[in-house]
C-alpha atoms as a PDB file:
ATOM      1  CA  UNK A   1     -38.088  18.442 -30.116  1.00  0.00           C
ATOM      2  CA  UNK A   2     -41.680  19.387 -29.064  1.00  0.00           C
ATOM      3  CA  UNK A   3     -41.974  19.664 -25.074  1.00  0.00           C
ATOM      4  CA  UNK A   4     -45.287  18.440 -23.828  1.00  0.00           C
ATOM      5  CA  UNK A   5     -46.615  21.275 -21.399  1.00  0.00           C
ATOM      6  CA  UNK A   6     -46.138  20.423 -18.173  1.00  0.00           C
ATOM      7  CA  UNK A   7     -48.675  22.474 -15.713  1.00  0.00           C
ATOM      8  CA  UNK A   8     -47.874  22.904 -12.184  1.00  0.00           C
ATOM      9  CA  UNK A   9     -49.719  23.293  -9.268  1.00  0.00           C
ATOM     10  CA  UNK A  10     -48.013  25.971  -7.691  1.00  0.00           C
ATOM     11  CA  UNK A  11     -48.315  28.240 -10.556  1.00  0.00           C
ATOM     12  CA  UNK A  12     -52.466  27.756 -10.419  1.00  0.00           C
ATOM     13  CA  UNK A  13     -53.384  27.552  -6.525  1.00  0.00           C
ATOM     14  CA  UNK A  14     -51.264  28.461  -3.429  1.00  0.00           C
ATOM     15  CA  UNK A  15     -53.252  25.980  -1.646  1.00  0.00           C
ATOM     16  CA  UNK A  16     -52.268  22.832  -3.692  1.00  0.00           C
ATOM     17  CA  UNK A  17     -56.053  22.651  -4.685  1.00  0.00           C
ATOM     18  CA  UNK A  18     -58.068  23.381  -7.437  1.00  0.00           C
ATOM     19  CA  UNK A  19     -61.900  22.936  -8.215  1.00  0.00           C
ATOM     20  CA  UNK A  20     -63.851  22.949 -11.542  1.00  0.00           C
ATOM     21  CA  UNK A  21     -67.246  22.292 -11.591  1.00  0.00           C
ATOM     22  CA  UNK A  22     -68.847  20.237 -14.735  1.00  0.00           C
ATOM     23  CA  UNK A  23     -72.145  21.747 -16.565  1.00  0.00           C
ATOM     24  CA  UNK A  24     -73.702  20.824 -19.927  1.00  0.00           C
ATOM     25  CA  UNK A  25     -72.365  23.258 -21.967  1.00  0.00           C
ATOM     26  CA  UNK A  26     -69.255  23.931 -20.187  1.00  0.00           C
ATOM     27  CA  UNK A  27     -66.714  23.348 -22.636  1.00  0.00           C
ATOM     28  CA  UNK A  28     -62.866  22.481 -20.868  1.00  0.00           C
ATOM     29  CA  UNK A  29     -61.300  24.825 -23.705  1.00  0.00           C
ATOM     30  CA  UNK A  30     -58.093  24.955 -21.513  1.00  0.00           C
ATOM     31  CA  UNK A  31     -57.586  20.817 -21.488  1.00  0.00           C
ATOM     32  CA  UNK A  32     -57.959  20.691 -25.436  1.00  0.00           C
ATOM     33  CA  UNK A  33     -54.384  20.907 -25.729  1.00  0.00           C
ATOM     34  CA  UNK A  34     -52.035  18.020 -24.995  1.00  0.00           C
ATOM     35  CA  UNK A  35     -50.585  18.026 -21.762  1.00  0.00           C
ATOM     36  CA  UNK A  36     -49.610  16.434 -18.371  1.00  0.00           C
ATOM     37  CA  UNK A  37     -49.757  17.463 -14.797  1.00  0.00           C
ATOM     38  CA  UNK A  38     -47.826  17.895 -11.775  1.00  0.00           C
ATOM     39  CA  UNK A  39     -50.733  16.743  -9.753  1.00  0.00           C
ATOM     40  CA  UNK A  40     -53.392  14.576  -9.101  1.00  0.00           C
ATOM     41  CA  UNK A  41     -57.011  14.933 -10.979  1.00  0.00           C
ATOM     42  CA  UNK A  42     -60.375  13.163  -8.788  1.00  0.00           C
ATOM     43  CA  UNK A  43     -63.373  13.306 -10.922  1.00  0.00           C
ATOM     44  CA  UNK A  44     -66.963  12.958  -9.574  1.00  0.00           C
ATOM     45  CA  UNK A  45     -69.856  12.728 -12.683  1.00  0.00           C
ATOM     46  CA  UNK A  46     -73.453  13.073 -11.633  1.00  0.00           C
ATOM     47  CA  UNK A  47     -74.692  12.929 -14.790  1.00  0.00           C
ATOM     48  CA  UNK A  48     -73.510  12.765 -18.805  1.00  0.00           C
ATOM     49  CA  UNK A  49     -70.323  11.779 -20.045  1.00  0.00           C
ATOM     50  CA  UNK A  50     -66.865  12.572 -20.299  1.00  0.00           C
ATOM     51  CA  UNK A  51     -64.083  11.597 -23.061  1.00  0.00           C
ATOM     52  CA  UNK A  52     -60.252  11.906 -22.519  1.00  0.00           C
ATOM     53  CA  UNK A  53     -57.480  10.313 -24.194  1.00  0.00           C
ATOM     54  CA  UNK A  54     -54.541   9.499 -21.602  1.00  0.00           C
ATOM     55  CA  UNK A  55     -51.781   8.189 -22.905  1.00  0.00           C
ATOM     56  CA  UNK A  56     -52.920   7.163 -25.967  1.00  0.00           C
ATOM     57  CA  UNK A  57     -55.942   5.319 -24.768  1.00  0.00           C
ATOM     58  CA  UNK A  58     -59.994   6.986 -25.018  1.00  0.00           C
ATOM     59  CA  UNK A  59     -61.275   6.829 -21.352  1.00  0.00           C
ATOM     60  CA  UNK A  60     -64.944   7.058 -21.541  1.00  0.00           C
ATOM     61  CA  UNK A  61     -66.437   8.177 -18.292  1.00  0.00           C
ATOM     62  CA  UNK A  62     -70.351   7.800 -17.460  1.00  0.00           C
ATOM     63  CA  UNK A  63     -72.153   8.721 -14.928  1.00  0.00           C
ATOM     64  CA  UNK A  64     -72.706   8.275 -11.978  1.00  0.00           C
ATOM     65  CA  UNK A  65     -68.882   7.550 -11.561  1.00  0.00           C
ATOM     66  CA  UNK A  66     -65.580   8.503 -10.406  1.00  0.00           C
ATOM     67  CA  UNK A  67     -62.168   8.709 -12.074  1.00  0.00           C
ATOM     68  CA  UNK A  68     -58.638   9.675 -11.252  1.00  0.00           C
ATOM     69  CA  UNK A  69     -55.306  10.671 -12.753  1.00  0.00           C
ATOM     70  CA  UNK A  70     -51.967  10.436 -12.408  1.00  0.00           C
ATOM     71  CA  UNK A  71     -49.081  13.360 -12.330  1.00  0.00           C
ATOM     72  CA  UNK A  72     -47.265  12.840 -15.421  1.00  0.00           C
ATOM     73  CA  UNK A  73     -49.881  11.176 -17.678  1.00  0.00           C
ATOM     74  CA  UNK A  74     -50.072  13.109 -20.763  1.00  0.00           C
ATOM     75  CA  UNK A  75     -53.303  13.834 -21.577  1.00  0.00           C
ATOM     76  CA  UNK A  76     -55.985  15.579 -23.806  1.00  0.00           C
ATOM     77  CA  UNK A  77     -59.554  16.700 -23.427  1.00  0.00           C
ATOM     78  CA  UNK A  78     -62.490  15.100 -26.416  1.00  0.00           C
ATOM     79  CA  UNK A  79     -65.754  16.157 -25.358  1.00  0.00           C
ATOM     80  CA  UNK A  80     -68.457  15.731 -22.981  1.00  0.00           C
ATOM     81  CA  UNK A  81     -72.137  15.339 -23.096  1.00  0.00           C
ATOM     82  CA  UNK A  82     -74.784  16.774 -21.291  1.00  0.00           C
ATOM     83  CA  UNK A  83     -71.878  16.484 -18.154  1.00  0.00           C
ATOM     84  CA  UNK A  84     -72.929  17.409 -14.511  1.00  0.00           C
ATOM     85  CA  UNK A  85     -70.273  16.664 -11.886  1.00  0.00           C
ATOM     86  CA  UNK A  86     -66.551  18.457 -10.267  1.00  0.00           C
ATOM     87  CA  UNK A  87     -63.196  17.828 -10.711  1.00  0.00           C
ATOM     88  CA  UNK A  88     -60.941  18.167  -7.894  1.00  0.00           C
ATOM     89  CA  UNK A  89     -56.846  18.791  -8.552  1.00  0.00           C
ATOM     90  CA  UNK A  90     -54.475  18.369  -5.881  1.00  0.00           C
ATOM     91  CA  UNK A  91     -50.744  18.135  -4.907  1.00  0.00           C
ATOM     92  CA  UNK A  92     -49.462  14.606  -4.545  1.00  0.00           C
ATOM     93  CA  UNK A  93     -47.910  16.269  -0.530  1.00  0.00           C
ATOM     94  CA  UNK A  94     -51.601  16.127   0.353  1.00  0.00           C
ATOM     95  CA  UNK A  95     -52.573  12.810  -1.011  1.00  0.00           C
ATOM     96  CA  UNK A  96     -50.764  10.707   1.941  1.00  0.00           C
ATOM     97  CA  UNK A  97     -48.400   7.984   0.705  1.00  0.00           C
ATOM     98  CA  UNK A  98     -51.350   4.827   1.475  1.00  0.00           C
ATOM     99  CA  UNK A  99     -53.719   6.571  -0.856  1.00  0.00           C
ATOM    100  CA  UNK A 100     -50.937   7.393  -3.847  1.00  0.00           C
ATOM    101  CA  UNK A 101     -50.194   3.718  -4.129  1.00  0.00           C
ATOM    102  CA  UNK A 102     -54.022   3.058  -4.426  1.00  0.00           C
ATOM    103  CA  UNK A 103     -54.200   5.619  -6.944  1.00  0.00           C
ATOM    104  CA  UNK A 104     -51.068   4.435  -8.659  1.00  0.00           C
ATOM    105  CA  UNK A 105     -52.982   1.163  -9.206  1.00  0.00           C
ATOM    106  CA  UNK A 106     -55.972   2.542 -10.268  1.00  0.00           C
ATOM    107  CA  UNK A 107     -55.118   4.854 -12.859  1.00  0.00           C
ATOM    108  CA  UNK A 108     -53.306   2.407 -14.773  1.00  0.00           C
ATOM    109  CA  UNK A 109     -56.589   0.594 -15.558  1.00  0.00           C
ATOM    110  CA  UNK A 110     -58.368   4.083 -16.763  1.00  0.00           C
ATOM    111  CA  UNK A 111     -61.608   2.765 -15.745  1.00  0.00           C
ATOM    112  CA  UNK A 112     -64.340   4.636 -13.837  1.00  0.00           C
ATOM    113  CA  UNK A 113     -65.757   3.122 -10.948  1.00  0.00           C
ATOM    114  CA  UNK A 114     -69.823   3.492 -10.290  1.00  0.00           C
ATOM    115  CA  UNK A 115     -70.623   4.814  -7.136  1.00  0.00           C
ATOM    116  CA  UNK A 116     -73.245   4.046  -5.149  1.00  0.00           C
ATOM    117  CA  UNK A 117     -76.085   6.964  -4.583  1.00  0.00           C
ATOM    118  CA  UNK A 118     -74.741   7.265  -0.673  1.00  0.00           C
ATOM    119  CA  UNK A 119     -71.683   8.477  -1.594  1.00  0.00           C
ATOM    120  CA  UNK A 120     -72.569  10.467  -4.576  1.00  0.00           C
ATOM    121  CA  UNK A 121     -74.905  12.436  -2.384  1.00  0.00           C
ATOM    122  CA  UNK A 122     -71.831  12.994  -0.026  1.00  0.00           C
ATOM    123  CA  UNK A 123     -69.362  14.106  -3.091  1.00  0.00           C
ATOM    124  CA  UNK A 124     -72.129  15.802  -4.299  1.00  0.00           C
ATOM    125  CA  UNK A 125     -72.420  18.207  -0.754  1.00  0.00           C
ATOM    126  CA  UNK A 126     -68.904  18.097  -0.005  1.00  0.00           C
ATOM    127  CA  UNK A 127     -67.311  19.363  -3.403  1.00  0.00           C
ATOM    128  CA  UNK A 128     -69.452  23.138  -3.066  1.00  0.00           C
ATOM    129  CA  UNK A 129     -68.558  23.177   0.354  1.00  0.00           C
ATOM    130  CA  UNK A 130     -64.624  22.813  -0.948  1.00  0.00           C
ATOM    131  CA  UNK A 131     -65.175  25.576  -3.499  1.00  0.00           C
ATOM    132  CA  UNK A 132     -66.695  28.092  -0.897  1.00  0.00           C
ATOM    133  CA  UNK A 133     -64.111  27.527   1.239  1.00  0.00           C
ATOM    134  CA  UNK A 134     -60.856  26.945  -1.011  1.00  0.00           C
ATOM    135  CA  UNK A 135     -58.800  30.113  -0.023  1.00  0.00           C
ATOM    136  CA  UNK A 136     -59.847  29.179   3.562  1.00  0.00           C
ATOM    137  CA  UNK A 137     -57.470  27.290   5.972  1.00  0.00           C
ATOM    138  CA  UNK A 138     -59.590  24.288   5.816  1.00  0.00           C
ATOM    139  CA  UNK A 139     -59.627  23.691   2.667  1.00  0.00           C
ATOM    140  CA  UNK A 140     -57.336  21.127   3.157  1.00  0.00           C
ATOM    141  CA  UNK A 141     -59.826  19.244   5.588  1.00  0.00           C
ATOM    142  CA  UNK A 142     -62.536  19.083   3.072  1.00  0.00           C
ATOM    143  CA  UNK A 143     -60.174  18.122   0.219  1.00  0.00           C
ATOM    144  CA  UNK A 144     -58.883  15.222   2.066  1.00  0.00           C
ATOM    145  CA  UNK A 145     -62.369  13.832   3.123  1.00  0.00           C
ATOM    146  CA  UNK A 146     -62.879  13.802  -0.859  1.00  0.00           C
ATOM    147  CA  UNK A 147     -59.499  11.959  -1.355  1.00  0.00           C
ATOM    148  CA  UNK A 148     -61.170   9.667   1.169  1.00  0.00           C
ATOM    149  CA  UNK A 149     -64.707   9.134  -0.815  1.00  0.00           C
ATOM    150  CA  UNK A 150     -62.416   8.037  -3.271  1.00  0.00           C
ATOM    151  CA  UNK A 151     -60.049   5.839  -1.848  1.00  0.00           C
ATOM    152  CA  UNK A 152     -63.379   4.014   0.028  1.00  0.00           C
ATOM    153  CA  UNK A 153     -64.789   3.269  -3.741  1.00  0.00           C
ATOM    154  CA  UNK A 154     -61.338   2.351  -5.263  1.00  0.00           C
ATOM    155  CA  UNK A 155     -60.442  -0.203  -2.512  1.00  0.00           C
ATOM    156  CA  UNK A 156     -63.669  -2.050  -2.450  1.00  0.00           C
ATOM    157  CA  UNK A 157     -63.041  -2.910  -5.834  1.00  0.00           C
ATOM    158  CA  UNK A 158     -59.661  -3.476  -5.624  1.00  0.00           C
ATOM    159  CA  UNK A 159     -59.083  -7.101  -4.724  1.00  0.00           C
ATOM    160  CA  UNK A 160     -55.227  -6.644  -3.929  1.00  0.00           C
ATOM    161  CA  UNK A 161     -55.868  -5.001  -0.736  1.00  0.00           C
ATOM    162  CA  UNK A 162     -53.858  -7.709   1.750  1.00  0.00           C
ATOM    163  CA  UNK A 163     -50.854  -6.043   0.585  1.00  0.00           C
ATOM    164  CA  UNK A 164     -48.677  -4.361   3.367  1.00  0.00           C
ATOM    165  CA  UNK A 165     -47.858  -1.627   4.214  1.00  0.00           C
ATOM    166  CA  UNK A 166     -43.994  -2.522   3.774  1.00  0.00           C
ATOM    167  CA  UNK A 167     -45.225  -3.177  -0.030  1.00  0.00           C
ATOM    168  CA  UNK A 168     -46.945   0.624  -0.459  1.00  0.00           C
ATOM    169  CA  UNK A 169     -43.464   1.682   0.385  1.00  0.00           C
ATOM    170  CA  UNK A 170     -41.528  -0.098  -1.678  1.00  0.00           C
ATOM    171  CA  UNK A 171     -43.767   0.186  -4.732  1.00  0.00           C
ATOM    172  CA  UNK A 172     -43.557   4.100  -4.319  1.00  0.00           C
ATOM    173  CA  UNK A 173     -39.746   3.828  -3.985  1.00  0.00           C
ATOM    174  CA  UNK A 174     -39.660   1.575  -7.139  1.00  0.00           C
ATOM    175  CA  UNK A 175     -41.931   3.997  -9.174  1.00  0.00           C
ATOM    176  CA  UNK A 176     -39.913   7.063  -8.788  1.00  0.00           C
ATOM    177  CA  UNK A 177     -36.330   4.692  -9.485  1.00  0.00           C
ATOM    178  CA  UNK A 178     -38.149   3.881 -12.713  1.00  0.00           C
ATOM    179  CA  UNK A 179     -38.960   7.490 -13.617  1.00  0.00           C
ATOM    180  CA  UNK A 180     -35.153   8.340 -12.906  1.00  0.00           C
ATOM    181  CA  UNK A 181     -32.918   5.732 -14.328  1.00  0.00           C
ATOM    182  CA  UNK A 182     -35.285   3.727 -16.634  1.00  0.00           C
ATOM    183  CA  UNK A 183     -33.562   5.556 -20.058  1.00  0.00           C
ATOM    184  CA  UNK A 184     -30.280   3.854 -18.702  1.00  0.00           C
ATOM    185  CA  UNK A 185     -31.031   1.157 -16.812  1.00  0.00           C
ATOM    186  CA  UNK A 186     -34.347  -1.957 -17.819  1.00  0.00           C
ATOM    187  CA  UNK A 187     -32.606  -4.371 -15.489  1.00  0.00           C
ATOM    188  CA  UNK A 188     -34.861  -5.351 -12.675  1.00  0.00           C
ATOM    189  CA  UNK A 189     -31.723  -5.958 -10.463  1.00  0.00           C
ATOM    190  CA  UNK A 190     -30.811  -2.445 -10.746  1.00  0.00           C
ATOM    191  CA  UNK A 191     -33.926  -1.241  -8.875  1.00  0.00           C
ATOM    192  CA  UNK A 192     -33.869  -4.445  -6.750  1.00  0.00           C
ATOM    193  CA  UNK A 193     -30.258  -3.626  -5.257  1.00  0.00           C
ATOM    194  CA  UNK A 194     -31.137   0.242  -4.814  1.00  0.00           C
ATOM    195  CA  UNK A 195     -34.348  -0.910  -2.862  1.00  0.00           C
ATOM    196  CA  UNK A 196     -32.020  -3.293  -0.803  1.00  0.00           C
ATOM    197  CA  UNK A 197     -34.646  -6.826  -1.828  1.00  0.00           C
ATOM    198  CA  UNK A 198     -34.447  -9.064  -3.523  1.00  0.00           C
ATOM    199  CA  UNK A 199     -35.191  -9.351  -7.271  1.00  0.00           C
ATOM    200  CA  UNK A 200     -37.590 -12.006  -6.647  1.00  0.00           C
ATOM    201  CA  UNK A 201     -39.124  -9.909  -3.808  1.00  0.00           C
ATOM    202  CA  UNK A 202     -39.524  -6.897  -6.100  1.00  0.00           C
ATOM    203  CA  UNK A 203     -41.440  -9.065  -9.011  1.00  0.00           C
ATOM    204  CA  UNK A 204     -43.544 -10.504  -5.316  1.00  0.00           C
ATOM    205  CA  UNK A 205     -44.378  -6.870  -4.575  1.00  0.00           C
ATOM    206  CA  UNK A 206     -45.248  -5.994  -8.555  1.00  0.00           C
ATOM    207  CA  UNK A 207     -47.086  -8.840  -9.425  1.00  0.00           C
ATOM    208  CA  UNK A 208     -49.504  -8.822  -5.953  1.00  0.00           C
ATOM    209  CA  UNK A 209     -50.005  -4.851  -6.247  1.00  0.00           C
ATOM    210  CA  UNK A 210     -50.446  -4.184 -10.211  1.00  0.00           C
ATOM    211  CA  UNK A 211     -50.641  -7.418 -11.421  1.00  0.00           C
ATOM    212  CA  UNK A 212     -47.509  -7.174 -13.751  1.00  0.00           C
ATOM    213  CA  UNK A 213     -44.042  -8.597 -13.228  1.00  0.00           C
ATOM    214  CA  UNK A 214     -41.161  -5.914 -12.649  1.00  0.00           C
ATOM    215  CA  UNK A 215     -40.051  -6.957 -16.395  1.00  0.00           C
ATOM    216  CA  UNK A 216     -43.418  -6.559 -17.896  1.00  0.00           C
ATOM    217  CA  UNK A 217     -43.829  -3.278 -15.658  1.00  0.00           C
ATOM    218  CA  UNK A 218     -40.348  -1.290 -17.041  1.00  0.00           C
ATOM    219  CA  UNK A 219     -41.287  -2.749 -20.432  1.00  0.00           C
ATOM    220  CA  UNK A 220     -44.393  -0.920 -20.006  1.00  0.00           C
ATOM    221  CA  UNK A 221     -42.959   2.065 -18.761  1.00  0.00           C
ATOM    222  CA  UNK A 222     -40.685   2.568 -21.827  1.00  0.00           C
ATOM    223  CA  UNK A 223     -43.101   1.001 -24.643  1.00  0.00           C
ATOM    224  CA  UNK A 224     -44.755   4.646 -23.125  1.00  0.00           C
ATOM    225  CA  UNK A 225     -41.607   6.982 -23.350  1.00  0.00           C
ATOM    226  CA  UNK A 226     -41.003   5.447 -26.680  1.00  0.00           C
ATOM    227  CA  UNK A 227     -44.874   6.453 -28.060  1.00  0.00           C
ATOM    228  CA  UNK A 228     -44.707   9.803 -26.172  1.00  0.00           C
ATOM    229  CA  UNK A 229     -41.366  10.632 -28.109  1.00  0.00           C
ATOM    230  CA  UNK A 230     -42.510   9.226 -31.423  1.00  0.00           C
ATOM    231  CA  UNK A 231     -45.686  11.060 -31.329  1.00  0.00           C
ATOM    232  CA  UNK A 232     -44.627  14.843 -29.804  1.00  0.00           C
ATOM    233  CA  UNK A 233     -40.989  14.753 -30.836  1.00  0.00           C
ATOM    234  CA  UNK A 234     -39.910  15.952 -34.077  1.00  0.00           C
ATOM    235  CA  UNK A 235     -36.479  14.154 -33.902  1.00  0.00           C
ATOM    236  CA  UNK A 236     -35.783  11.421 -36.102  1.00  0.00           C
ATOM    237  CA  UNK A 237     -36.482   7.621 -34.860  1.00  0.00           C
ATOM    238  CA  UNK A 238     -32.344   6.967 -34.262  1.00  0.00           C
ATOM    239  CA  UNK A 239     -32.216  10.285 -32.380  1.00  0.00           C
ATOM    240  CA  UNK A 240     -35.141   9.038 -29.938  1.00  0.00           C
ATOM    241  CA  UNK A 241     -33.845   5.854 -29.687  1.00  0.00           C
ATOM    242  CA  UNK A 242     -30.633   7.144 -28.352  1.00  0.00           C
ATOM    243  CA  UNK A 243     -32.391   9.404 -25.935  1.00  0.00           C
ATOM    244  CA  UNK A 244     -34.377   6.779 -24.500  1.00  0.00           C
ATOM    245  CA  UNK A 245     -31.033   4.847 -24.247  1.00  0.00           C
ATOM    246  CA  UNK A 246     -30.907   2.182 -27.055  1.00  0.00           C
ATOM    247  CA  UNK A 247     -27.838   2.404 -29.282  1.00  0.00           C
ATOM    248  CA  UNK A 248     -28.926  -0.574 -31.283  1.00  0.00           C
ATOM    249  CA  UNK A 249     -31.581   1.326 -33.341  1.00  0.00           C
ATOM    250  CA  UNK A 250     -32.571  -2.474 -35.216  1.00  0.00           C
ATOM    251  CA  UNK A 251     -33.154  -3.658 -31.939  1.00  0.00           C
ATOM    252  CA  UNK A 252     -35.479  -0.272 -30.390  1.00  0.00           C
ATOM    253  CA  UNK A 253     -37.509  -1.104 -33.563  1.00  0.00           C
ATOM    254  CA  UNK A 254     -38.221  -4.719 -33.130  1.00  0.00           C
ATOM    255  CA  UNK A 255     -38.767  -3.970 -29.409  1.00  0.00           C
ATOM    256  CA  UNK A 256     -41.355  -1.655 -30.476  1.00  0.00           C
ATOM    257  CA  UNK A 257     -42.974  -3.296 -33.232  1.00  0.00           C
ATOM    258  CA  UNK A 258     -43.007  -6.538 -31.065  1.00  0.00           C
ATOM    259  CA  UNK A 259     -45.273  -4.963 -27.885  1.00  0.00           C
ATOM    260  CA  UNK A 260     -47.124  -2.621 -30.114  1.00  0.00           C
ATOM    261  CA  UNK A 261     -47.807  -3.986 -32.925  1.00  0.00           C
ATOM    262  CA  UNK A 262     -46.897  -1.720 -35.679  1.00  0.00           C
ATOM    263  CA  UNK A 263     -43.374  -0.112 -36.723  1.00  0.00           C
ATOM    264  CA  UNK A 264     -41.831   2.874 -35.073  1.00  0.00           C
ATOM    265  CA  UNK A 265     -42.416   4.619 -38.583  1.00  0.00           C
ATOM    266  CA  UNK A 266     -46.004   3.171 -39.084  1.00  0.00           C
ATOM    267  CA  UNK A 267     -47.273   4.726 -35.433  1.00  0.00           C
ATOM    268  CA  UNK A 268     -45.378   8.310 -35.878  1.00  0.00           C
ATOM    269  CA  UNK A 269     -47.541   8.243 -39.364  1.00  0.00           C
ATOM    270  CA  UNK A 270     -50.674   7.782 -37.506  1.00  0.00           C
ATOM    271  CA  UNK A 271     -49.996   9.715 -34.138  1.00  0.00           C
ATOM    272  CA  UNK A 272     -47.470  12.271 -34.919  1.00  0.00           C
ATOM    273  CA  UNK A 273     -48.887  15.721 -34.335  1.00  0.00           C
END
């Protein structure tokens, strides 16, 4: 099988931080190659454009915007054009547990959010301030008033807000169940009884924070594994369906073909690399 790089934070910065800055011209030549993070990605674009596929979707960022990423999203660099901007990469420990659920929704969308010139003007100050100061001990400080830009733009257009703050927990919880158990386990029960709620209360808690019922939400979640594995992997369809947990390879077909449209066969023709 094909691993999918995984790069980690603590290899690149001791801090937990990491800065590029954008420039037409500047070509990412290290983000060309497929790969996924153990950290989080903020992007600020002043001016240009910026193409990434994540997951098997083209985001298509224009300025001026921001964008984020999840850990664990594989991903792959397209191009840019005539891009002026910075992008910030941070461990998830400094994020704060409020601001990873708001993340958490917003990646899933992949869509940029404009920002208004105010704030651009403060991103725009604060991110060479971070890089002239990123071995410092403050570093940290300036990061995390960044994080908050961010989270300021992302929650004014984020009409789930009224959720509490018993729901952020729980959501987090749920989300790293899922990334644990779902190749043995789809039932929404299972994570229900492990989070001691309710299965109704768990689908209450999916469906007001993402939008998605808990169903839809592992479906989702392994439709994903079973692209990632079908694209990257070299092992035959049977031998991924059995990794992913599905014995019954007649039914991890239909499954498949059902949600995505095309045969497991048909997709690894077009996406295999």
């Amino acid at each position: 099988m094909r691993n999918i790089p995984t790069r980690k934070i603590a290899n690149c910065a001791e801090t937990g931080i990491m800065l590029r800055t954008l420039t037409p011209g500047t070509a990412a030549k290290d983000s060309t190659e497929l790969h996924r993070d153990d950290y989080y990605a903020f992007c600020f674009l002043r001016r240009g454009e910026v193409r990434i596929n994540v997951d098997f979707r083209e985001a298509r960022i224009t300025s001026p915007s921001i964008a984020c990423m999840m850990p664990g999203q594989v991903h792959q660099f397209i191009g840019m054009r005539d891009a002026e901007g910075f992008v910030m990469f941070i461990d998830g420990v400094l994020i704060g547990e409020e601001n990873r659920t708001l993340m958490q929704r917003f990646a899933f969308s992949l869509r940029p959010l404009t920002i208004d010139e105010q704030r651009g003007a403060e991103l725009y100050a604060l991110f060479p301030m971070l890089q002239r100061r990123l071995h410092s001990p403050n570093a940290q400080d300036f990061a995390r008033a960044i994080v908050g830009i961010f989270t300021d733009v992302i929650g004014e257009n984020d009409n789930q807000m009224s959720q509490n703050k018993r729901h952020r927990e729980l959501l987090i919880r749920f989300s790293e169940l899922l990334d644990h158990h779902i190749t043995e386990c789809r039932q929404p029960s299972f994570y229900a009884d492990h989070l001691y709620i309710t299965t109704d209360y768990l689908n209450e808690i999916l469906t007001s924070t993402i939008g998605l019922s808990t169903s839809h939400y592992i479906r989702r979640e392994i439709i994903l594994h079973m692209k990632r594995e079908l694209a990257y992997s070299n092992d035959t369809v049977q031998e991924i369906a059995h990794r992913l947990g599905f014995e019954d390879l007649a039914y991890f077909s239909r499954l498949f073909t059902k949600q995505v449209g095309i045969s497991p066969s048909l997709f690894r023709s077009k996406y295999h690399v």
